[in-house]
C-alpha atoms as a PDB file:
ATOM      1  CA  UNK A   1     278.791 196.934 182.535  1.00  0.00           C
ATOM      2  CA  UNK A   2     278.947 200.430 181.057  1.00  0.00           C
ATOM      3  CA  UNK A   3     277.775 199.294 177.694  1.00  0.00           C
ATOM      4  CA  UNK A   4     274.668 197.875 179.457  1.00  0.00           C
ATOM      5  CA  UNK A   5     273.941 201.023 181.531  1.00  0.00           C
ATOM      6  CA  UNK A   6     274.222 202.971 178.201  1.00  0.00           C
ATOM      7  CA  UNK A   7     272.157 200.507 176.400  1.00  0.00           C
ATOM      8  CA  UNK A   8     269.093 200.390 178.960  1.00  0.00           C
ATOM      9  CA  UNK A   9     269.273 203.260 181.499  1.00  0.00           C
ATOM     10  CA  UNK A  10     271.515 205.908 180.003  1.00  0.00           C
ATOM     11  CA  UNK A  11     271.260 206.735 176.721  1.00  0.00           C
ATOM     12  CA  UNK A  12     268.960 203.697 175.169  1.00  0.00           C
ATOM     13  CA  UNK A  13     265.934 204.888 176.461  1.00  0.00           C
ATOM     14  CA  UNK A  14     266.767 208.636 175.359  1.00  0.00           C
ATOM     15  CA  UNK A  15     267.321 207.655 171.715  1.00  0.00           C
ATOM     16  CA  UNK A  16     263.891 205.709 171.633  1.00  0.00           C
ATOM     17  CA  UNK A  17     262.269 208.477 172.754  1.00  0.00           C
ATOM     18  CA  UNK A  18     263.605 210.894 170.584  1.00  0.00           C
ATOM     19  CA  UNK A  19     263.755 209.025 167.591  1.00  0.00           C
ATOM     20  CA  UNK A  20     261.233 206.647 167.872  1.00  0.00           C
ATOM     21  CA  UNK A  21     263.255 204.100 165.346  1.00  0.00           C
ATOM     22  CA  UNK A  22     261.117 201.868 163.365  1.00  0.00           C
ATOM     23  CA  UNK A  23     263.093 198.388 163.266  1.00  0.00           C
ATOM     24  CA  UNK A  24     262.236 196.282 160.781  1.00  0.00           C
ATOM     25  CA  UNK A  25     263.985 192.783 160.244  1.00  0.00           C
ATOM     26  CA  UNK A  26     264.991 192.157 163.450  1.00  0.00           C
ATOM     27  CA  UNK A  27     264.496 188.612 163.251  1.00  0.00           C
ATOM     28  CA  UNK A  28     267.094 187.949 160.571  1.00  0.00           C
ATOM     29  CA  UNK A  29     270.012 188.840 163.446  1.00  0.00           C
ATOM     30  CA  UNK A  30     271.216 185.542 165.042  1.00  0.00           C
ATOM     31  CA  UNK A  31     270.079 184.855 168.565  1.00  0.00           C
ATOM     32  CA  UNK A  32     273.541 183.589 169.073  1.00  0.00           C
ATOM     33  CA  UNK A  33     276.773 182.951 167.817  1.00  0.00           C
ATOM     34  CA  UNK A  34     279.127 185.026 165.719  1.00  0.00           C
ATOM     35  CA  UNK A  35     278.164 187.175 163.136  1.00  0.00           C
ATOM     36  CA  UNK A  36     279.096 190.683 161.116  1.00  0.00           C
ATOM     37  CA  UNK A  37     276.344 193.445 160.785  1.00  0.00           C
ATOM     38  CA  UNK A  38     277.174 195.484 157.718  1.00  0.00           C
ATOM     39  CA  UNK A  39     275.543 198.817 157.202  1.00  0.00           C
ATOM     40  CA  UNK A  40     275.815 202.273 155.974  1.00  0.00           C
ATOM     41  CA  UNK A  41     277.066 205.137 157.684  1.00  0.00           C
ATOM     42  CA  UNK A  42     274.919 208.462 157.573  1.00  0.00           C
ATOM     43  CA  UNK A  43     275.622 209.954 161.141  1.00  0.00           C
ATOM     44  CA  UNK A  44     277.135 209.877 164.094  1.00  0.00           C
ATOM     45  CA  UNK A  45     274.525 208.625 166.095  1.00  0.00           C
ATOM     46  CA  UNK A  46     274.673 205.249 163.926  1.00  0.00           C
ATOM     47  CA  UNK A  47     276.872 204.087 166.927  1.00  0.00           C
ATOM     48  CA  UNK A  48     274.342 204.343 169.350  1.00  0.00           C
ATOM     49  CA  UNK A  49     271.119 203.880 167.397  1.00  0.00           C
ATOM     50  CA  UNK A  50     271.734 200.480 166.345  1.00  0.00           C
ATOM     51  CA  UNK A  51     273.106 198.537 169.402  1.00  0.00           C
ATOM     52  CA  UNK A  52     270.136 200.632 171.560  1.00  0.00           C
ATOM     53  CA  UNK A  53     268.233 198.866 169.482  1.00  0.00           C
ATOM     54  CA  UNK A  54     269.498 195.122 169.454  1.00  0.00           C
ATOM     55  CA  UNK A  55     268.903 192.717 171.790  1.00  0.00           C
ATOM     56  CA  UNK A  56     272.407 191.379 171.419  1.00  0.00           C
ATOM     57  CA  UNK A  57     275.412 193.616 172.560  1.00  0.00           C
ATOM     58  CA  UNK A  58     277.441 194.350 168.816  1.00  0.00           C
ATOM     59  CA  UNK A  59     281.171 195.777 169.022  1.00  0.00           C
ATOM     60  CA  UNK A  60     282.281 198.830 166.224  1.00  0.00           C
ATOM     61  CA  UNK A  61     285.342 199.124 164.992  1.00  0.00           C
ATOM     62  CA  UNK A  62     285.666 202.684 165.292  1.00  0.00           C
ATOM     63  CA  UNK A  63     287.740 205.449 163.820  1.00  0.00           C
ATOM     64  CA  UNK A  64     290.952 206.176 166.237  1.00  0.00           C
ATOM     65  CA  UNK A  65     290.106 209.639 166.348  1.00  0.00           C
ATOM     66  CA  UNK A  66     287.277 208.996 168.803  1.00  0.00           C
ATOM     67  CA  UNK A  67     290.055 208.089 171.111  1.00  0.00           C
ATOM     68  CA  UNK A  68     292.689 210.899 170.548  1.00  0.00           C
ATOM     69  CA  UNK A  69     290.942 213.987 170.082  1.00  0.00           C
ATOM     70  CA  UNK A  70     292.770 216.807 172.148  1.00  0.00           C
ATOM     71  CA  UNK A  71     291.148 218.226 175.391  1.00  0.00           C
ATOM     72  CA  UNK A  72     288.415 217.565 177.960  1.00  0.00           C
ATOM     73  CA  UNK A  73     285.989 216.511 175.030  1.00  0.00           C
ATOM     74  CA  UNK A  74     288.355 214.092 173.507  1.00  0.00           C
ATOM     75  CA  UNK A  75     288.742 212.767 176.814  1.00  0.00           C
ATOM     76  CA  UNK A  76     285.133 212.183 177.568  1.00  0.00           C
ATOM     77  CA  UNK A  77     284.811 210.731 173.867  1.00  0.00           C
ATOM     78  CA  UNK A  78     287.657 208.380 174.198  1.00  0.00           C
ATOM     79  CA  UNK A  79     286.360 207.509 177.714  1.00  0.00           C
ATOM     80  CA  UNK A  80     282.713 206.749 176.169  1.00  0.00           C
ATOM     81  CA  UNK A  81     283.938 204.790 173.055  1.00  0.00           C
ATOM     82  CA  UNK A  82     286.506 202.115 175.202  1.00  0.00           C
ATOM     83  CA  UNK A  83     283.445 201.979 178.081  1.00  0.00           C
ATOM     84  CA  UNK A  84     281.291 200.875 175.543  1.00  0.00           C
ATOM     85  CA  UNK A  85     283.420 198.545 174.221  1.00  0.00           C
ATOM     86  CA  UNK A  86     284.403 199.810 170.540  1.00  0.00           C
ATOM     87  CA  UNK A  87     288.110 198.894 168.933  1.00  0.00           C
ATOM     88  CA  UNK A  88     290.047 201.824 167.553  1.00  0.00           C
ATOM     89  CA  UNK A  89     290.504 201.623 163.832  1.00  0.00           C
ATOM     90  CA  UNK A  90     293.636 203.625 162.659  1.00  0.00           C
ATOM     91  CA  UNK A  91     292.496 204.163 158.862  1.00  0.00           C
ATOM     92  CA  UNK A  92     295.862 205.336 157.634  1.00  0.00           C
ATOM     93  CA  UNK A  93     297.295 202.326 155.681  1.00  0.00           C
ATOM     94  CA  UNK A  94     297.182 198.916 154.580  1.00  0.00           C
ATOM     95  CA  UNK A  95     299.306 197.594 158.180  1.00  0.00           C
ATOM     96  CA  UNK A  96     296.819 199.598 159.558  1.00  0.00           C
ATOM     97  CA  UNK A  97     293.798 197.672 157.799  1.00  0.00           C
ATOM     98  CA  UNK A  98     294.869 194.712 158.383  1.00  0.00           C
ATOM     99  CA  UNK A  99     295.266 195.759 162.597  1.00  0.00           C
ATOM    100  CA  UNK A 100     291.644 196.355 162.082  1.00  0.00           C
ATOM    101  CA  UNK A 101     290.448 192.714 160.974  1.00  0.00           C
ATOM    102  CA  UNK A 102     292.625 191.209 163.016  1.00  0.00           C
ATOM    103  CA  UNK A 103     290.704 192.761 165.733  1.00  0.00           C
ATOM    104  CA  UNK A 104     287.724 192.168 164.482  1.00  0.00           C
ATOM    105  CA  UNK A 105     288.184 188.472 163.953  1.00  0.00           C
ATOM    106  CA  UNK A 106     289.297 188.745 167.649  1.00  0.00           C
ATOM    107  CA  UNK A 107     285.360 189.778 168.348  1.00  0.00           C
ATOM    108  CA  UNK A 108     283.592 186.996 165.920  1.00  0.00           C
ATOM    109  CA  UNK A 109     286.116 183.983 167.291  1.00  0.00           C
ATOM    110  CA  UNK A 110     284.381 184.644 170.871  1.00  0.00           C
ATOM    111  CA  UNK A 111     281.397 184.461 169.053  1.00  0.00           C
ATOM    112  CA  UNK A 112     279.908 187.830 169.075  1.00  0.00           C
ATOM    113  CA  UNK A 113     278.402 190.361 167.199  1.00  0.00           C
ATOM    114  CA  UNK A 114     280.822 192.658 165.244  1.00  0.00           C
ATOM    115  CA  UNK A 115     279.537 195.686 163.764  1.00  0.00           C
ATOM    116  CA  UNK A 116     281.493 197.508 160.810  1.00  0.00           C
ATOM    117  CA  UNK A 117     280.473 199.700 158.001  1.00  0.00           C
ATOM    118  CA  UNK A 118     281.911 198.945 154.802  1.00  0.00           C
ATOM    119  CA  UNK A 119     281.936 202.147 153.116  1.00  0.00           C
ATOM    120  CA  UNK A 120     285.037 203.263 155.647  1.00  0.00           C
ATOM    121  CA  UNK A 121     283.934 206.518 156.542  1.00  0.00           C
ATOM    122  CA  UNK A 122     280.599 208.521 157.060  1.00  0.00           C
ATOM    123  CA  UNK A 123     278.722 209.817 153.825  1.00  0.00           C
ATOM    124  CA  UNK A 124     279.097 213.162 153.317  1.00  0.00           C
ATOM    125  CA  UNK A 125     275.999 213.719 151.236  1.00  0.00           C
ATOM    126  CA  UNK A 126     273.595 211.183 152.136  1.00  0.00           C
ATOM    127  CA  UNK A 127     274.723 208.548 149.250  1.00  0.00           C
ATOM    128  CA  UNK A 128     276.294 204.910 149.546  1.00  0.00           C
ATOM    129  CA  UNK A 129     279.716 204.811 148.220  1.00  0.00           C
ATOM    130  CA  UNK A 130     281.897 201.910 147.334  1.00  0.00           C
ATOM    131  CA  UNK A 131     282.778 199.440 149.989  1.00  0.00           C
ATOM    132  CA  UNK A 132     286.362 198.239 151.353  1.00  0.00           C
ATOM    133  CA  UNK A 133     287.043 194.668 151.370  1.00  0.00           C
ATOM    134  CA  UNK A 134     288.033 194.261 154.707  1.00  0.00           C
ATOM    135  CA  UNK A 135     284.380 192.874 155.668  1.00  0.00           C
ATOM    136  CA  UNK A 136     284.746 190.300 152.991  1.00  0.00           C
ATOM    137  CA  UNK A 137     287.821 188.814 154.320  1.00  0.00           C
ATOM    138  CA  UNK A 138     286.575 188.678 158.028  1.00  0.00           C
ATOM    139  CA  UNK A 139     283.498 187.454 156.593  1.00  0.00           C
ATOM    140  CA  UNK A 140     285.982 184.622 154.875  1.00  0.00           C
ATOM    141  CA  UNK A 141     288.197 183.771 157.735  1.00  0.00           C
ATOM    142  CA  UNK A 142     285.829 183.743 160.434  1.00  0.00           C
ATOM    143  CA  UNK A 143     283.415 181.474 158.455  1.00  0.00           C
ATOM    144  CA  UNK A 144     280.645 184.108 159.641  1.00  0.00           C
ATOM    145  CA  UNK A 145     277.438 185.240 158.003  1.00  0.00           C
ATOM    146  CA  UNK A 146     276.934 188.966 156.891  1.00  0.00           C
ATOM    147  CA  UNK A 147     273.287 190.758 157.889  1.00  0.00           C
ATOM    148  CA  UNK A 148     272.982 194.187 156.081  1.00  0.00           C
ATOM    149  CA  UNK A 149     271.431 196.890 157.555  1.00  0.00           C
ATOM    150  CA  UNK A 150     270.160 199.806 156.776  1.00  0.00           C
ATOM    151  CA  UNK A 151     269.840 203.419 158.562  1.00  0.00           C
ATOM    152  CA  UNK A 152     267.239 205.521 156.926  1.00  0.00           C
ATOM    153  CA  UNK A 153     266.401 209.406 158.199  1.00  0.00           C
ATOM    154  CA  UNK A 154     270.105 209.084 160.316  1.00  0.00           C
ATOM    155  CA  UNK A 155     271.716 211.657 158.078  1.00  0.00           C
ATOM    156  CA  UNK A 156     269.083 214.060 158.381  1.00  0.00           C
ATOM    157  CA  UNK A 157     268.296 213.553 161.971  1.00  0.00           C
ATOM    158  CA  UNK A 158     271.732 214.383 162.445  1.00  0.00           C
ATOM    159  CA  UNK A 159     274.044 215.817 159.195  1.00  0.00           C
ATOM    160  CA  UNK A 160     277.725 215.930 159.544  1.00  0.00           C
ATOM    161  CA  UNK A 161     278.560 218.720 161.591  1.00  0.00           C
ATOM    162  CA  UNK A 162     275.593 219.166 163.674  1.00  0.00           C
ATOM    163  CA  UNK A 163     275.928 218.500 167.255  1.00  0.00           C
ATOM    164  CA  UNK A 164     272.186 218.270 168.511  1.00  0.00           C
ATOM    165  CA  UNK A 165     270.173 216.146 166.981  1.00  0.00           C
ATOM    166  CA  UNK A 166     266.852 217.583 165.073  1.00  0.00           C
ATOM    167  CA  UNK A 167     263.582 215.238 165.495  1.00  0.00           C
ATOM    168  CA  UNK A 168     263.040 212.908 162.270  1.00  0.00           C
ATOM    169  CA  UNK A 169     261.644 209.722 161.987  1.00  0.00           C
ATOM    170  CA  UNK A 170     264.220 206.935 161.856  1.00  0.00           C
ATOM    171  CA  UNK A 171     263.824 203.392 160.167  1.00  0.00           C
ATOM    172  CA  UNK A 172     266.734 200.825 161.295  1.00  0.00           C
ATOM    173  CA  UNK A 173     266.211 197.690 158.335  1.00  0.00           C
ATOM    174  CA  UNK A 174     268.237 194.320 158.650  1.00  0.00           C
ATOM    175  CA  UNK A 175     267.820 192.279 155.941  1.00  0.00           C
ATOM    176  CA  UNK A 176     268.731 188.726 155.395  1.00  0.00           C
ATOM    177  CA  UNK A 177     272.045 187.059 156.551  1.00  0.00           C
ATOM    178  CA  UNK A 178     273.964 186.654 153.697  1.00  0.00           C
ATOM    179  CA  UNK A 179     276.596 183.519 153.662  1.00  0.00           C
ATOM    180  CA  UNK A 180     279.946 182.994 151.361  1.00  0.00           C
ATOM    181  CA  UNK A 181     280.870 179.502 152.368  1.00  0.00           C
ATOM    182  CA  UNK A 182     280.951 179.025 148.167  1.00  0.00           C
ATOM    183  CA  UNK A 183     283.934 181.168 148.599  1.00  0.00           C
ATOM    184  CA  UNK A 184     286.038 179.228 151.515  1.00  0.00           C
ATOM    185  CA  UNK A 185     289.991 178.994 151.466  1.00  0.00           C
ATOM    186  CA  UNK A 186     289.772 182.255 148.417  1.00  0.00           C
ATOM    187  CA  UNK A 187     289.986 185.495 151.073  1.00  0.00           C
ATOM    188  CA  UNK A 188     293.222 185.908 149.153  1.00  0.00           C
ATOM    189  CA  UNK A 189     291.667 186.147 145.771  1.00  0.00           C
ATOM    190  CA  UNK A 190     291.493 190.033 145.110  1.00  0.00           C
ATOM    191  CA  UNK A 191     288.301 189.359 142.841  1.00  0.00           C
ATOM    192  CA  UNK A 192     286.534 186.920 145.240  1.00  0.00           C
ATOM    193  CA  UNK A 193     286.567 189.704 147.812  1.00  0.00           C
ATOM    194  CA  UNK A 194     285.448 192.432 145.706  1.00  0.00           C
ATOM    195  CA  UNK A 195     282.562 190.279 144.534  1.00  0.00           C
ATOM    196  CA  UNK A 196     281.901 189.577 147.818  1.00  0.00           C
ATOM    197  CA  UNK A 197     282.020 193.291 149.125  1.00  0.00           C
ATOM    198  CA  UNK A 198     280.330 194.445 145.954  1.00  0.00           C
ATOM    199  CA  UNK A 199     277.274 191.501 147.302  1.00  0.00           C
ATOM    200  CA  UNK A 200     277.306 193.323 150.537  1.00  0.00           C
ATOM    201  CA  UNK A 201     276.739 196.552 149.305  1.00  0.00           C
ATOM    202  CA  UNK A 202     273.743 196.093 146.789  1.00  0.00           C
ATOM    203  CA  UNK A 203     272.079 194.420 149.839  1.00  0.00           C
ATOM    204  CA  UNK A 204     272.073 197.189 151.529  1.00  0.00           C
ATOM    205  CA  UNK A 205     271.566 199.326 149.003  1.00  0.00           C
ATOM    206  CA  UNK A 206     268.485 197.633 148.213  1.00  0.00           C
ATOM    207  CA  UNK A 207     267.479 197.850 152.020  1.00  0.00           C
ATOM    208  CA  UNK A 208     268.433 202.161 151.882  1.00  0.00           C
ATOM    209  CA  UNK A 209     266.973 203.046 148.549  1.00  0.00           C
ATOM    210  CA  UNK A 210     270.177 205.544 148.326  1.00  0.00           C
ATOM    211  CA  UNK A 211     272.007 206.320 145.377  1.00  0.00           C
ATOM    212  CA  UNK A 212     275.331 204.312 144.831  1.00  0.00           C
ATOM    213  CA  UNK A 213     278.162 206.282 143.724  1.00  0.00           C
ATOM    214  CA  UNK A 214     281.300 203.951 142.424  1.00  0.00           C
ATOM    215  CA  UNK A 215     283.773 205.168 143.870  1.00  0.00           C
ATOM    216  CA  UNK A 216     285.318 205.230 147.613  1.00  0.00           C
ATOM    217  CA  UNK A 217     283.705 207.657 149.916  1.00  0.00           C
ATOM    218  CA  UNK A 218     287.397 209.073 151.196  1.00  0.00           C
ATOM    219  CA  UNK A 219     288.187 209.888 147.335  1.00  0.00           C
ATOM    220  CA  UNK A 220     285.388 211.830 146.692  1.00  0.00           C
ATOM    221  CA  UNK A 221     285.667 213.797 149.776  1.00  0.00           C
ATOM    222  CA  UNK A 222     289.492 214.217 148.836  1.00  0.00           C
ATOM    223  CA  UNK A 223     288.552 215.648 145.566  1.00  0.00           C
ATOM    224  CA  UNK A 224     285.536 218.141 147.152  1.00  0.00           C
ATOM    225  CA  UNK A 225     288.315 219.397 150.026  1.00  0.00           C
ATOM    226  CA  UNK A 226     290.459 220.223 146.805  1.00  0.00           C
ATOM    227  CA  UNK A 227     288.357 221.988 144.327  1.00  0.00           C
ATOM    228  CA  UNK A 228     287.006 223.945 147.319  1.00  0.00           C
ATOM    229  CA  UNK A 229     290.366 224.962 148.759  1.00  0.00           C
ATOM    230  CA  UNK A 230     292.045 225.156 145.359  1.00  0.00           C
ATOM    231  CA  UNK A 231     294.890 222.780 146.596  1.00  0.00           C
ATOM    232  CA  UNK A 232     296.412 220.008 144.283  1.00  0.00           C
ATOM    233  CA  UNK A 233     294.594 216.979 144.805  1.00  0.00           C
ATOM    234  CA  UNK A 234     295.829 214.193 147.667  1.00  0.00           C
ATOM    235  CA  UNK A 235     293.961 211.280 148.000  1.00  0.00           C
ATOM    236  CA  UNK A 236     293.996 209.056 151.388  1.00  0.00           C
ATOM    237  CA  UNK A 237     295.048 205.450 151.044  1.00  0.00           C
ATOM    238  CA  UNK A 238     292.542 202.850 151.771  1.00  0.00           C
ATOM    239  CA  UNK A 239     293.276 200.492 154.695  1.00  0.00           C
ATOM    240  CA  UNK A 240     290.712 197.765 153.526  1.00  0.00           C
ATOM    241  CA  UNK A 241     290.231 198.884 149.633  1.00  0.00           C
END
């Protein structure tokens, strides 16, 4: 119920008005059944944009810091995140990945939308980065198609570290469903699933017009946080690499 009142009295209505998102591609997200929405990840209010602006309720696996930050604001935030329905995602390590698709295949075997971005964390700078595999294998067990998406003017309506908002024209893009049958009974083939992620990405890089960068998003933010601070490099592990 709280997703709903979010959705279409709360904060849906707010966003549109503020944002005024052009959607374009709607039509290529099932009316029904299950299916992963893949995008890229330029700002916080991703989360909210997207599902404010599908007919269809869609389910995030989420970082698990949204749910354990320290005080009356991480109390709100984790209060907002489970009302809305989102999983927590601890990103620490490969048990930890593969918590994270077993939840999500939990979400696509009752036949719903799952939403996940494959790049595992937000950009930093406004490019795409590498994607983790982890979609590919849900994609793979769950026998579900994959619809890119897009966010385009996210990251500079809202940047990483800015709280409010500034006003900039949003486009939200889906492009078409993209199937991997060709590939049943192989989610254990380490090159299958690369392939398969690496398919994902260029769709929606062809939907963002970003620049791709080649290499994982936590990586290049690990090496930044170094050089900056002078500190000997330490790179995190990738759950779903």
């Amino acid at each position: 119920m709280f997703y709903y009142l979010l959705k279409y009295v709360l904060l849906g209505p707010l966003l549109r008005l503020v944002f005024r998102p052009r959607i374009e591609g709607l039509e290529h997200v099932p009316a029904s059944g299950p299916a992963i929405v893949a995008g890229n990840h330029l700002s916080f209010s991703d989360h909210f944009l997207m599902p404010a602006v599908l007919k269809r309720r869609i389910t995030f696996l989420a970082k698990a810091e949204y749910f354990t930050g320290p005080g009356l604001k991480g109390r709100l935030t984790a209060f907002f995140f489970r009302s809305a329905g989102q999983i927590p995602v601890d990103r620490s390590g490969k048990e930890a990945g593969q918590a994270a698709i077993r939840e999500g295949l939990k979400v696509l075997g009752k036949g719903e939308l799952l939403g996940i971005y494959p790049e595992g964390t937000r950009s930093h700078d406004g490019r795409l980065y590498k994607g983790k595999v982890g979609v590919a294998v849900m994609a793979l067990r769950a026998g579900v198609p994959v619809i890119p998406c897009a966010m385009i003017g996210t990251f500079e309506a809202q940047p990483p570290g800015k709280v409010i908002p500034n006003v900039h024209p949003v486009v939200i893009r889906f492009g078409k469903p993209l199937e991997f049958s060709r590939y049943a009974g192989m989610e254990d083939e380490k090159a299958v699933l690369r392939a398969i992620t690496d398919e994902i990405i260029y769709a929606i890089l062809s939907l963002s017009g970003q620049e791709y960068v080649d290499q994982y998003a936590a990586v290049v933010k690990a090496e930044q946080a170094a050089e900056k601070g002078g500190k000997e490099r330490r790179f995190p592990r990738g759950p779903l690499s």
